[in-house]
Structures are given as C-alpha cells and as structure tokens.
PDB file of N, CA and C in Angstrom:
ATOM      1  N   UNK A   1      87.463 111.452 114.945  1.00  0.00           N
ATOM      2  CA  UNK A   1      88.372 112.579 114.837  1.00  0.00           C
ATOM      3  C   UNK A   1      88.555 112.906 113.364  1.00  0.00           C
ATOM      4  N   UNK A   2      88.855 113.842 113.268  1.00  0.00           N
ATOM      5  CA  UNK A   2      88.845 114.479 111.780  1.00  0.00           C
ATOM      6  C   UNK A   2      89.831 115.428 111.635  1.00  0.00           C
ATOM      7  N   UNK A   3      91.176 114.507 111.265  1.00  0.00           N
ATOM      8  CA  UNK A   3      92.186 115.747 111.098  1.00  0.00           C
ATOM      9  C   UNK A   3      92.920 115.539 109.613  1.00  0.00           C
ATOM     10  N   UNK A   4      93.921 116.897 109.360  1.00  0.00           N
ATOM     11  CA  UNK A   4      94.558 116.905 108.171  1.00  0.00           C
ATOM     12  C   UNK A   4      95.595 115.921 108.300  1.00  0.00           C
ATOM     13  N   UNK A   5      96.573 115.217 109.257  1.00  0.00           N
ATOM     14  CA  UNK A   5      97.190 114.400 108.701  1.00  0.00           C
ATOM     15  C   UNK A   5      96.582 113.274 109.502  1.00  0.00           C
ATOM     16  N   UNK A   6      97.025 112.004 109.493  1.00  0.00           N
ATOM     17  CA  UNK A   6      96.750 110.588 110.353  1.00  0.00           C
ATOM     18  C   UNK A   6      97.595 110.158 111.104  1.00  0.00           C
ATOM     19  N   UNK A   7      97.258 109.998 112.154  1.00  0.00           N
ATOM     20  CA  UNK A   7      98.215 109.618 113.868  1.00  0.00           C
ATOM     21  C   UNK A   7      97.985 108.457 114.039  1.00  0.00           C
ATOM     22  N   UNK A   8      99.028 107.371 114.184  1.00  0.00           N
ATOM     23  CA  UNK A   8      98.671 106.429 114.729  1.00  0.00           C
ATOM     24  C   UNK A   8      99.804 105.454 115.624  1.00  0.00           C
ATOM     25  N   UNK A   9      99.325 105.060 116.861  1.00  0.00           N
ATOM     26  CA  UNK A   9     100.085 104.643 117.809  1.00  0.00           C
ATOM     27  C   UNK A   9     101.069 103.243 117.476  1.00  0.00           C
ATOM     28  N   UNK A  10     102.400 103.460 117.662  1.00  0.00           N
ATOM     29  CA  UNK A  10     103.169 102.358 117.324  1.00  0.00           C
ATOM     30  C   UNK A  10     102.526 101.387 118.115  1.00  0.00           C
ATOM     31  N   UNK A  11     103.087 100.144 117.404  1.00  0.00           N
ATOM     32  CA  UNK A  11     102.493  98.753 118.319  1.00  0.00           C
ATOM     33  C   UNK A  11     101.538  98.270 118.509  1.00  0.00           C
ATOM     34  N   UNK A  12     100.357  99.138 117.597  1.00  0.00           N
ATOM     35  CA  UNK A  12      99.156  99.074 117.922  1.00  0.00           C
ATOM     36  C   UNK A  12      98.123  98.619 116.438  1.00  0.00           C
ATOM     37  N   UNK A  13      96.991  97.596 117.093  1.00  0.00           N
ATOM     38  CA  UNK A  13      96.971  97.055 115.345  1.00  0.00           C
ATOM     39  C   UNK A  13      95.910  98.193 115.175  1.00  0.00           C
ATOM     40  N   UNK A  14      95.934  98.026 113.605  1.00  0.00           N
ATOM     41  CA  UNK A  14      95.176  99.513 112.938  1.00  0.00           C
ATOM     42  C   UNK A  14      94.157  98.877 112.241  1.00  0.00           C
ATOM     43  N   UNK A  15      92.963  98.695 112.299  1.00  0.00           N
ATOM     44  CA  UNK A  15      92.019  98.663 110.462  1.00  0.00           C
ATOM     45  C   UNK A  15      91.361  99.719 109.825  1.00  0.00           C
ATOM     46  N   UNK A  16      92.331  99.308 109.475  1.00  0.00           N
ATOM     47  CA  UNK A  16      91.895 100.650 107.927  1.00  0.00           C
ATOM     48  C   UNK A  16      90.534 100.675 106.998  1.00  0.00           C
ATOM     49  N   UNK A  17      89.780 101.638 107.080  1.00  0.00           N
ATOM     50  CA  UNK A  17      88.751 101.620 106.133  1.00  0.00           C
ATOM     51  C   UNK A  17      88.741 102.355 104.776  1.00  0.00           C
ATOM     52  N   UNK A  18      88.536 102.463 104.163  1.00  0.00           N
ATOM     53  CA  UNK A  18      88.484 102.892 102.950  1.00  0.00           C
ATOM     54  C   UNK A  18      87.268 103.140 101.997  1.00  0.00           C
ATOM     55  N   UNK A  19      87.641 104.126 101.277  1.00  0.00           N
ATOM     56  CA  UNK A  19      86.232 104.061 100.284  1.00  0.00           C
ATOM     57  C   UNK A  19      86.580 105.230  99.265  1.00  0.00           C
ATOM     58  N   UNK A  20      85.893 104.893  98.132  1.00  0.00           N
ATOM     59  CA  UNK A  20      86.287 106.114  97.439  1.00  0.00           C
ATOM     60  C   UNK A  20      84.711 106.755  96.686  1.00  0.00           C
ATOM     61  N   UNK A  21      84.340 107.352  96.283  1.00  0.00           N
ATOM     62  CA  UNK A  21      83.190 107.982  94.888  1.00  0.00           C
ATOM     63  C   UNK A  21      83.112 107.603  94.123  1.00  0.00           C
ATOM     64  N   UNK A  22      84.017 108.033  93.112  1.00  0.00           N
ATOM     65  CA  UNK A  22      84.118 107.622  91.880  1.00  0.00           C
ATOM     66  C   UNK A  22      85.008 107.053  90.588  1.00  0.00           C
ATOM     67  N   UNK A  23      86.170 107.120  91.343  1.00  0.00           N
ATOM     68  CA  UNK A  23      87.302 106.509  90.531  1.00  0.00           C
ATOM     69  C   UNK A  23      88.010 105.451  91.679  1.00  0.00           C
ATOM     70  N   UNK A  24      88.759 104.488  91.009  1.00  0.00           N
ATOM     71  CA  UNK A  24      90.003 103.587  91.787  1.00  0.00           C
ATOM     72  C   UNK A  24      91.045 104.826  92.553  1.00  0.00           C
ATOM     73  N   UNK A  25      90.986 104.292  94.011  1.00  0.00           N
ATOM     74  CA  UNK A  25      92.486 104.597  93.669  1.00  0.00           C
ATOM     75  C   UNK A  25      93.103 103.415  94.758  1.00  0.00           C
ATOM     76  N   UNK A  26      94.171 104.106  95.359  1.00  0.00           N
ATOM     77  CA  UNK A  26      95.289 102.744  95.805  1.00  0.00           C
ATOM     78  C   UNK A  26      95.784 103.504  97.791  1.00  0.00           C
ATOM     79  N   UNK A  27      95.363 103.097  98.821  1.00  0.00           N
ATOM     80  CA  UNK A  27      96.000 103.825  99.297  1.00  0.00           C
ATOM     81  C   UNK A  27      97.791 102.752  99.689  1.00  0.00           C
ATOM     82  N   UNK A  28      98.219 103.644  99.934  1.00  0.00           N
ATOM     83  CA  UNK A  28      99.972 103.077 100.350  1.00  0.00           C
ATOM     84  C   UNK A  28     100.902 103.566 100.558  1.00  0.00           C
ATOM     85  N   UNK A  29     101.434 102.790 101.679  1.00  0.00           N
ATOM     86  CA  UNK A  29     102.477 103.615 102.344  1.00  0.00           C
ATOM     87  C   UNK A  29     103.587 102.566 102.408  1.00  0.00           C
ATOM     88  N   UNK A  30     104.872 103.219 101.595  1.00  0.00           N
ATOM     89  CA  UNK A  30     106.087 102.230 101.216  1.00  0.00           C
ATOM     90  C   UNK A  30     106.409 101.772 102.234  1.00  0.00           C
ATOM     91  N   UNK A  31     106.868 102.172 102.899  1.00  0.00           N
ATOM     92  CA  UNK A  31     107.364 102.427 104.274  1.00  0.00           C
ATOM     93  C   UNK A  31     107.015 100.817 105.502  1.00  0.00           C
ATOM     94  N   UNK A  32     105.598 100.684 105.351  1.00  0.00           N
ATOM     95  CA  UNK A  32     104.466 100.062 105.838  1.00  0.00           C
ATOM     96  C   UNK A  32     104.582  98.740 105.279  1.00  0.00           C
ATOM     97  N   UNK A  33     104.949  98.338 103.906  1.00  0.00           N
ATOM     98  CA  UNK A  33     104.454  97.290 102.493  1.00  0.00           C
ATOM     99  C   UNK A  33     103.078  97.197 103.074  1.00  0.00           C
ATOM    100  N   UNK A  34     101.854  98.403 102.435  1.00  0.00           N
ATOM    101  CA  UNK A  34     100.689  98.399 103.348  1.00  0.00           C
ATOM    102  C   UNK A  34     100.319  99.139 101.912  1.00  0.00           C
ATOM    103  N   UNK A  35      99.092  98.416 101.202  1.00  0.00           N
ATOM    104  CA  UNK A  35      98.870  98.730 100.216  1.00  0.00           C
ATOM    105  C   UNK A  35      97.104  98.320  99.919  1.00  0.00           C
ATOM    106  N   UNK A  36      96.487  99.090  99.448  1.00  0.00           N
ATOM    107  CA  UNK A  36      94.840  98.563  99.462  1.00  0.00           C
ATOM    108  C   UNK A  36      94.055  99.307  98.431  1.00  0.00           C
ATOM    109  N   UNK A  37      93.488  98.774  97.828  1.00  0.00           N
ATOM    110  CA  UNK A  37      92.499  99.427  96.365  1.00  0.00           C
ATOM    111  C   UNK A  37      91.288  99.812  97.244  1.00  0.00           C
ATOM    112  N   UNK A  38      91.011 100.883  96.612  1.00  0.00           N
ATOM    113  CA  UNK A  38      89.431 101.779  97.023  1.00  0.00           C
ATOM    114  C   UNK A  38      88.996 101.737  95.500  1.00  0.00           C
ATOM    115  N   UNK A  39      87.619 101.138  95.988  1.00  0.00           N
ATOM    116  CA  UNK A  39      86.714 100.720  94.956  1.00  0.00           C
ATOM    117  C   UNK A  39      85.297 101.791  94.787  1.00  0.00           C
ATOM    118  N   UNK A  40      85.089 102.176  93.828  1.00  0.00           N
ATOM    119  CA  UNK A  40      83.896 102.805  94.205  1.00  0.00           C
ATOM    120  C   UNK A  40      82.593 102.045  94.811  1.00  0.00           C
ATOM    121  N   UNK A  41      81.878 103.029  95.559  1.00  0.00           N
ATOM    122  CA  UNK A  41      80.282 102.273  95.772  1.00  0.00           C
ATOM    123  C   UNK A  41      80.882 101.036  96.995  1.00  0.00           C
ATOM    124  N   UNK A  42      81.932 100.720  97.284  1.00  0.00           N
ATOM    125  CA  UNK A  42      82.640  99.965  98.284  1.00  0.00           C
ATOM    126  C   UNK A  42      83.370 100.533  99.340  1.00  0.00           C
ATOM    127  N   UNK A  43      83.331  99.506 100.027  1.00  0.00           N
ATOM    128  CA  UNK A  43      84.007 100.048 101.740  1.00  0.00           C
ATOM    129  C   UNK A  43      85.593  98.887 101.767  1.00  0.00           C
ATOM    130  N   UNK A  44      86.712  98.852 101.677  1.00  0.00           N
ATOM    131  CA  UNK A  44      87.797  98.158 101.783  1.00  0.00           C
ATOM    132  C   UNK A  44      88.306  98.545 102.988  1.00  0.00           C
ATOM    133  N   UNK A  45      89.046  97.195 103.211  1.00  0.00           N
ATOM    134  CA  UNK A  45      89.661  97.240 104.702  1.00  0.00           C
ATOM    135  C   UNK A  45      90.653  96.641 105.377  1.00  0.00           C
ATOM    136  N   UNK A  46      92.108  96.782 105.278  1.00  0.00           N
ATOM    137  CA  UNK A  46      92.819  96.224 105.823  1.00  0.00           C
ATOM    138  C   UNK A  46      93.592  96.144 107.360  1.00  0.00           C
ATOM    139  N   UNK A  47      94.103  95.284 107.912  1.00  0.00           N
ATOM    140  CA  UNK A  47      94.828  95.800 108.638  1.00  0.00           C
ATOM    141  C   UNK A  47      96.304  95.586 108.959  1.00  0.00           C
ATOM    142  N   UNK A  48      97.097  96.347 109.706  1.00  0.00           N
ATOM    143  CA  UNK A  48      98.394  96.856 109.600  1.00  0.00           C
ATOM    144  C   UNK A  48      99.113  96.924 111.492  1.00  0.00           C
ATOM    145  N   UNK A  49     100.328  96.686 111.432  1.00  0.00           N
ATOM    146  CA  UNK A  49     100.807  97.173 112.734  1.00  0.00           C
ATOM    147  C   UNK A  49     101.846  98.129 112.529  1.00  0.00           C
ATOM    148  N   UNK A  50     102.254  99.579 112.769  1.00  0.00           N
ATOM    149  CA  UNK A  50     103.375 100.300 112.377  1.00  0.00           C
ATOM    150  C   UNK A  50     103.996  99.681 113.404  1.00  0.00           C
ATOM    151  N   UNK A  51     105.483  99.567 113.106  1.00  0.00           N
ATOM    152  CA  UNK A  51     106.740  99.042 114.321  1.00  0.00           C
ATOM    153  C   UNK A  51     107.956 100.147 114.331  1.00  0.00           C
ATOM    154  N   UNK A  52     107.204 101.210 113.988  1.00  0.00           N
ATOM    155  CA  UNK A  52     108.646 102.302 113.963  1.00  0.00           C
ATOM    156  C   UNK A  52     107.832 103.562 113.864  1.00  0.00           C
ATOM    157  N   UNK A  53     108.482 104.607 115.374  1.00  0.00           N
ATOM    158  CA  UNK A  53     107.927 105.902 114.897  1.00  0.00           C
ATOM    159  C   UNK A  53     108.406 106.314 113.607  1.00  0.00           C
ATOM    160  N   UNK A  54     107.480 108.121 113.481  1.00  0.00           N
ATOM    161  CA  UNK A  54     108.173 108.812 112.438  1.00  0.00           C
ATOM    162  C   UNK A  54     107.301 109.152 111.226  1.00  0.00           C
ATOM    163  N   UNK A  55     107.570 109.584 110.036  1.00  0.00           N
ATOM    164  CA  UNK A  55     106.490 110.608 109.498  1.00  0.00           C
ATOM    165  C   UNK A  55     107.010 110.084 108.103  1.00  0.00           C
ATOM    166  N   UNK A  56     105.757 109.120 107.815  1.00  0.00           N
ATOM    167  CA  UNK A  56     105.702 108.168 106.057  1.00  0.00           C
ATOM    168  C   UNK A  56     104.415 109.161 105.093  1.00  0.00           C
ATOM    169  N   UNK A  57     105.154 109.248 104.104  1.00  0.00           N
ATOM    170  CA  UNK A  57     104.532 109.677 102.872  1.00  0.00           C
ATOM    171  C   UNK A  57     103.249 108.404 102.139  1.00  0.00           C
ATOM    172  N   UNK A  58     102.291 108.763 102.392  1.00  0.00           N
ATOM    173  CA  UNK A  58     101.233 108.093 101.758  1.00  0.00           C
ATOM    174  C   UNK A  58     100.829 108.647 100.673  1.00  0.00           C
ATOM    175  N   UNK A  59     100.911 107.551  99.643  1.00  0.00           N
ATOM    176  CA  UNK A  59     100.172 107.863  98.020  1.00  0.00           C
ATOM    177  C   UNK A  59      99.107 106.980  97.776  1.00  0.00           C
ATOM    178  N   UNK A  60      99.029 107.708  96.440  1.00  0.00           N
ATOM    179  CA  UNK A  60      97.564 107.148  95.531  1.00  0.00           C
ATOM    180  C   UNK A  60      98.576 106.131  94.604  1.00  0.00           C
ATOM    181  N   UNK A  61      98.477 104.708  94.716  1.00  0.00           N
ATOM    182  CA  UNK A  61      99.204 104.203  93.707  1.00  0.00           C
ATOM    183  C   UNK A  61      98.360 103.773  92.406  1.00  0.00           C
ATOM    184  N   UNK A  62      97.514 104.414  92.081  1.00  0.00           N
ATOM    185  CA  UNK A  62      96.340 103.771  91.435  1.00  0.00           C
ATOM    186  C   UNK A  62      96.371 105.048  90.561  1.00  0.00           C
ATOM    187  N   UNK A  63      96.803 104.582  89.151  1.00  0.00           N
ATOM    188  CA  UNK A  63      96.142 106.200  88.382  1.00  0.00           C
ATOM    189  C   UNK A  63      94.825 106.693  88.032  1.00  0.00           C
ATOM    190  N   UNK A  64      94.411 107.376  89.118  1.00  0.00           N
ATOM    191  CA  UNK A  64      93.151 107.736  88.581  1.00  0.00           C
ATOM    192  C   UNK A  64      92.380 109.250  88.462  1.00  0.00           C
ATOM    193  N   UNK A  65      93.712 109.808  87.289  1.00  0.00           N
ATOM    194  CA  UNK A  65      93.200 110.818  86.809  1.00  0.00           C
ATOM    195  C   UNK A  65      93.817 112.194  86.494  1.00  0.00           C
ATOM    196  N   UNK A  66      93.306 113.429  86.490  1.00  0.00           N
ATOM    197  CA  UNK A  66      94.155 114.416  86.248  1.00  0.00           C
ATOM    198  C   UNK A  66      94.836 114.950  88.499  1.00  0.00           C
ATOM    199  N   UNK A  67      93.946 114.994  89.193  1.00  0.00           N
ATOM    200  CA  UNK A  67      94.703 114.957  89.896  1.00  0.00           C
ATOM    201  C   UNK A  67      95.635 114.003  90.839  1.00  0.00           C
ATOM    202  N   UNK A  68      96.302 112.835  90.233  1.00  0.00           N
ATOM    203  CA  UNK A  68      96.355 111.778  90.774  1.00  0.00           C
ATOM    204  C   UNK A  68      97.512 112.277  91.544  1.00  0.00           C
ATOM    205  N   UNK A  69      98.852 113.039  90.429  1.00  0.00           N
ATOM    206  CA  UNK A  69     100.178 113.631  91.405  1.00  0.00           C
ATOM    207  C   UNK A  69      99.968 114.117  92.514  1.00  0.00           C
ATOM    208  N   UNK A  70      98.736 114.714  92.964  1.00  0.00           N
ATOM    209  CA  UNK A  70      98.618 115.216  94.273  1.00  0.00           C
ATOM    210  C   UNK A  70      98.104 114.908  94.987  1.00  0.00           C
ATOM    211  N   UNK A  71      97.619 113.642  94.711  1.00  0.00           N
ATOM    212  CA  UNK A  71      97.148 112.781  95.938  1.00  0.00           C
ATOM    213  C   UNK A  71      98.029 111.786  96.833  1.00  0.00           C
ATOM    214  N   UNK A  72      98.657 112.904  98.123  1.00  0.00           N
ATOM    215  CA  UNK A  72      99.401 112.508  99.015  1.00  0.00           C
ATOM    216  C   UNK A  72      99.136 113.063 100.183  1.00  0.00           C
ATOM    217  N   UNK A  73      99.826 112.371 100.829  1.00  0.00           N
ATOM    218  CA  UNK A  73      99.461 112.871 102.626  1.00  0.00           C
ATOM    219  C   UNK A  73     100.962 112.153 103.540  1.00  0.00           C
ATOM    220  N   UNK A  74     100.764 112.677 104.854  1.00  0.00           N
ATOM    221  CA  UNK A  74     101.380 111.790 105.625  1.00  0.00           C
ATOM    222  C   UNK A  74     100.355 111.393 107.008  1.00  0.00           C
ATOM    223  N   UNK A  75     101.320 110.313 107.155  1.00  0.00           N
ATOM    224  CA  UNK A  75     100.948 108.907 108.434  1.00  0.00           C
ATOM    225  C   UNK A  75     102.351 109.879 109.548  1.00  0.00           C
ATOM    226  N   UNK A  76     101.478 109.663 110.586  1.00  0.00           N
ATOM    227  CA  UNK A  76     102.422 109.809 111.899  1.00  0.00           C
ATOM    228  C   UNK A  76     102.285 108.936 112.607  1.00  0.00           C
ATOM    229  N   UNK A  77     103.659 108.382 112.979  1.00  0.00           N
ATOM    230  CA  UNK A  77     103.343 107.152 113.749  1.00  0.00           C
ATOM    231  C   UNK A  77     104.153 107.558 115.511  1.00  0.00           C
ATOM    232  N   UNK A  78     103.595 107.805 116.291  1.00  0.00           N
ATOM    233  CA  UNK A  78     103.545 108.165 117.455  1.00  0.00           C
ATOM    234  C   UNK A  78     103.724 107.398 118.630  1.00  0.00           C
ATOM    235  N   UNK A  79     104.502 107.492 119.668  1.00  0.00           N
ATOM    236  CA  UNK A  79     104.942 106.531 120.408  1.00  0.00           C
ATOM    237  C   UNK A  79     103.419 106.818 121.432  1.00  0.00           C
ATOM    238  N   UNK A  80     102.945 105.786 122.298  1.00  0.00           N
ATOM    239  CA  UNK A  80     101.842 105.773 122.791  1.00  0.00           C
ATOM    240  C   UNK A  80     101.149 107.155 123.292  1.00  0.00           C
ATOM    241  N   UNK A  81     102.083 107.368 124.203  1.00  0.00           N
ATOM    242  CA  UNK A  81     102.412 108.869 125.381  1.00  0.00           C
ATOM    243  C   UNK A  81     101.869 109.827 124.427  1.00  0.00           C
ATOM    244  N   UNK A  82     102.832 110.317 122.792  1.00  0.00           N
ATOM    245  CA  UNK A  82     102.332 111.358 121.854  1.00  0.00           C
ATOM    246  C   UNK A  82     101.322 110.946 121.203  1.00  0.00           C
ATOM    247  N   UNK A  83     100.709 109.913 120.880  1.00  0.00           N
ATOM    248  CA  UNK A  83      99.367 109.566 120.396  1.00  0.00           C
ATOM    249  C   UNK A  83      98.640 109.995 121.253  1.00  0.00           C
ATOM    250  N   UNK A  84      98.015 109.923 122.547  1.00  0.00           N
ATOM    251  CA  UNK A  84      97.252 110.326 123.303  1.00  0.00           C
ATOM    252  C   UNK A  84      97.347 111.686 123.441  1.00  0.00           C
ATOM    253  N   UNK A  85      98.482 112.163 123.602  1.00  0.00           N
ATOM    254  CA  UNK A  85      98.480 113.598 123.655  1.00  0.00           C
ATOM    255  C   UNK A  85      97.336 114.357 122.700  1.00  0.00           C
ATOM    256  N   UNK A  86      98.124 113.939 121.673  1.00  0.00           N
ATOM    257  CA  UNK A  86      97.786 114.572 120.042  1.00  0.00           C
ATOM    258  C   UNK A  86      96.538 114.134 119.871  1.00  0.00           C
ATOM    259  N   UNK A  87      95.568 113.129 120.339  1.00  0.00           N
ATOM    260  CA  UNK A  87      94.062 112.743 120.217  1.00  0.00           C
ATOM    261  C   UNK A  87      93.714 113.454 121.185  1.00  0.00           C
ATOM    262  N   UNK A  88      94.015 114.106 122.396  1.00  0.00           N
ATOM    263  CA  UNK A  88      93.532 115.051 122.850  1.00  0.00           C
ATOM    264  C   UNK A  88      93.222 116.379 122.871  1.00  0.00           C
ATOM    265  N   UNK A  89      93.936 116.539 122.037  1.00  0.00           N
ATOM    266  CA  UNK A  89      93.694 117.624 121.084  1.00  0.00           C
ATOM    267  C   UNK A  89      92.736 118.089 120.210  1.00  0.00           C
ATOM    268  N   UNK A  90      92.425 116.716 119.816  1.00  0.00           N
ATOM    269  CA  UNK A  90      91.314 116.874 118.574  1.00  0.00           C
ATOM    270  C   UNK A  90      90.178 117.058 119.109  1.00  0.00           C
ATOM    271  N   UNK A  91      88.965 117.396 118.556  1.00  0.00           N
ATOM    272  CA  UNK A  91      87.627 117.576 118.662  1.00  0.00           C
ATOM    273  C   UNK A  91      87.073 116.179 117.903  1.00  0.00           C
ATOM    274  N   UNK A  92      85.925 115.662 118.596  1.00  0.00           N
ATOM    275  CA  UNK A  92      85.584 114.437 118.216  1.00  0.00           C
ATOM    276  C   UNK A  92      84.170 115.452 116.926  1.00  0.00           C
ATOM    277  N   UNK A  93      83.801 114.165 115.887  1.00  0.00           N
ATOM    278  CA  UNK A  93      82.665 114.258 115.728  1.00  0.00           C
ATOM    279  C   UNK A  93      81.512 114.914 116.171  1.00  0.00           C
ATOM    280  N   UNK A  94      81.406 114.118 117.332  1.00  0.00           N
ATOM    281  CA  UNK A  94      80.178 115.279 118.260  1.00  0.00           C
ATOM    282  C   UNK A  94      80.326 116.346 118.645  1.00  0.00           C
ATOM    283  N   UNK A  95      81.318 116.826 119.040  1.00  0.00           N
ATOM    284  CA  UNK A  95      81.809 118.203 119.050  1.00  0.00           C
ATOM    285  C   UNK A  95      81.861 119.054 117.798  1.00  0.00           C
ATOM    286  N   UNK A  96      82.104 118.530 116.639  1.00  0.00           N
ATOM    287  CA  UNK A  96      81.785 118.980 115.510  1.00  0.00           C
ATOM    288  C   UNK A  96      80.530 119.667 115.227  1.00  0.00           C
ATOM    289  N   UNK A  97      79.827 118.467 115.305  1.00  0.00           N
ATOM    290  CA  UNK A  97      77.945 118.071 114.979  1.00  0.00           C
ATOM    291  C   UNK A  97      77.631 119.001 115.960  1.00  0.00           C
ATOM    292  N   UNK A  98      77.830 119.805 117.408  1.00  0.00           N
ATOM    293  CA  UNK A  98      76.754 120.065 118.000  1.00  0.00           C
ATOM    294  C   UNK A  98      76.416 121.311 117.901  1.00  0.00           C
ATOM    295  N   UNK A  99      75.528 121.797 118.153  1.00  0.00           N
ATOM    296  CA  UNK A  99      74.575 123.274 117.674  1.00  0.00           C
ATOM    297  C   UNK A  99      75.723 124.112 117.843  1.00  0.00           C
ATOM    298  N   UNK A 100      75.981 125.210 117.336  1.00  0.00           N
ATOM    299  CA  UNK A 100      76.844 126.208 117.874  1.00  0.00           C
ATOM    300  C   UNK A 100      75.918 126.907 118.691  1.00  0.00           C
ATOM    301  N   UNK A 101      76.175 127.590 120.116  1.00  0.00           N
ATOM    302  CA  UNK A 101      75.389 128.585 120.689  1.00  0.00           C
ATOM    303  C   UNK A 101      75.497 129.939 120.129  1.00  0.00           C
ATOM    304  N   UNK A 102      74.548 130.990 119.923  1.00  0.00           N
ATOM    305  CA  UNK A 102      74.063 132.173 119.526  1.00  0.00           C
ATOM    306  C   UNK A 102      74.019 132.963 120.818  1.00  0.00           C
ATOM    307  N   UNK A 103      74.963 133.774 120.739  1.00  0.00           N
ATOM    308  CA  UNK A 103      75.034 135.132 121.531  1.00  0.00           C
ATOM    309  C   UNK A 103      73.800 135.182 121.998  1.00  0.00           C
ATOM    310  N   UNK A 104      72.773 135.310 123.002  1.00  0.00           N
ATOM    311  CA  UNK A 104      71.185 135.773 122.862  1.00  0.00           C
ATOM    312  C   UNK A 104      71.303 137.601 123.089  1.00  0.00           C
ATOM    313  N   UNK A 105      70.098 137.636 122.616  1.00  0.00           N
ATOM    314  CA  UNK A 105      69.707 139.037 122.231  1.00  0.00           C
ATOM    315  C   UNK A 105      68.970 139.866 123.950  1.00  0.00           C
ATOM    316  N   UNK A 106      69.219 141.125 123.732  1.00  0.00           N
ATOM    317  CA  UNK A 106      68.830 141.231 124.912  1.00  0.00           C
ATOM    318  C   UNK A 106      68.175 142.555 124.980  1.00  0.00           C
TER     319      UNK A 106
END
C-alpha cells in the first residue's frame, strides 16, 4: 500500500523498515519511545507495538540538512475494525503496476 500518511492497527506488532539515499536521518515518534537511524545504502529495522489509538507526529530526529524542519508526517493508530476499513481503501501495488486500459479505437 502506498499512502500519504501511515495506519497502523493497535495491539498489533509492527516491523518497521527503513532506508534512506543519501543522508542520515532518524525516524521517531515521541509518543511511541520508537526511535531508529536510516543509514544510507542500508535497510534498518525495528519493531514496535502501538497501545493507544490516535494521531502521533513523526520526525526526522537526525539533522540532515536544509530540509530537515520539514521532515514530518503522521502515524494513525487505528482500532482493528478502522484499520481494515482504511486498508480497504487503498490500492495495493499491483493495482498500481498494472497496464492502464486504452479506450480502443474504432
């Protein structure tokens, strides 16, 4: 799934992957004490259980650079029922990836 913010089901364990290009950075969420360095040319990976719905501010705790202030997002943490909902929603990968069809000509 590929969305603008991150959903994830209370109670439920998470591993996190990570990776970055070309600079450090830090992902973390206070909220969580859930904290992990992205390394370049590397894949990092922790894991986490959220125990409380509700909508946490994730930063870059790692300075790395001129846009570092704006590297933020939020975590939704979703009681089971609205996690499923809300992943049903989404379009997977393959749905992404697959050919678009072309009107045919006639």
């Amino acid at each position: 799934v590929e969305a603008a913010d991150l959903h994830l089901p209370v109670g439920k364990p998470v591993k996190m992957l990570l990776r970055s290009i070309y600079v450090l950075h830090d992902f973390y969420v206070p909220e969580f004490r859930a904290k992990m360095d992205m390394i370049p040319g590397s894949v990092t990976y922790f894991w986490f259980t959220p125990t409380k719905t509700g909508t946490f501010q994730v930063l870059c705790a790692e300075l790395c650079g001129q846009g570092h202030p704006l590297m933020n997002g939020v975590v939704m943490v979703d009681t089971q029922e609205d996690y499923l909902a809300w992943l049903g929603e989404q379009q997977t990968f393959a749905q992404l990836s697959a050919p678009q069809q072309v009107g045919s000509a006639e």
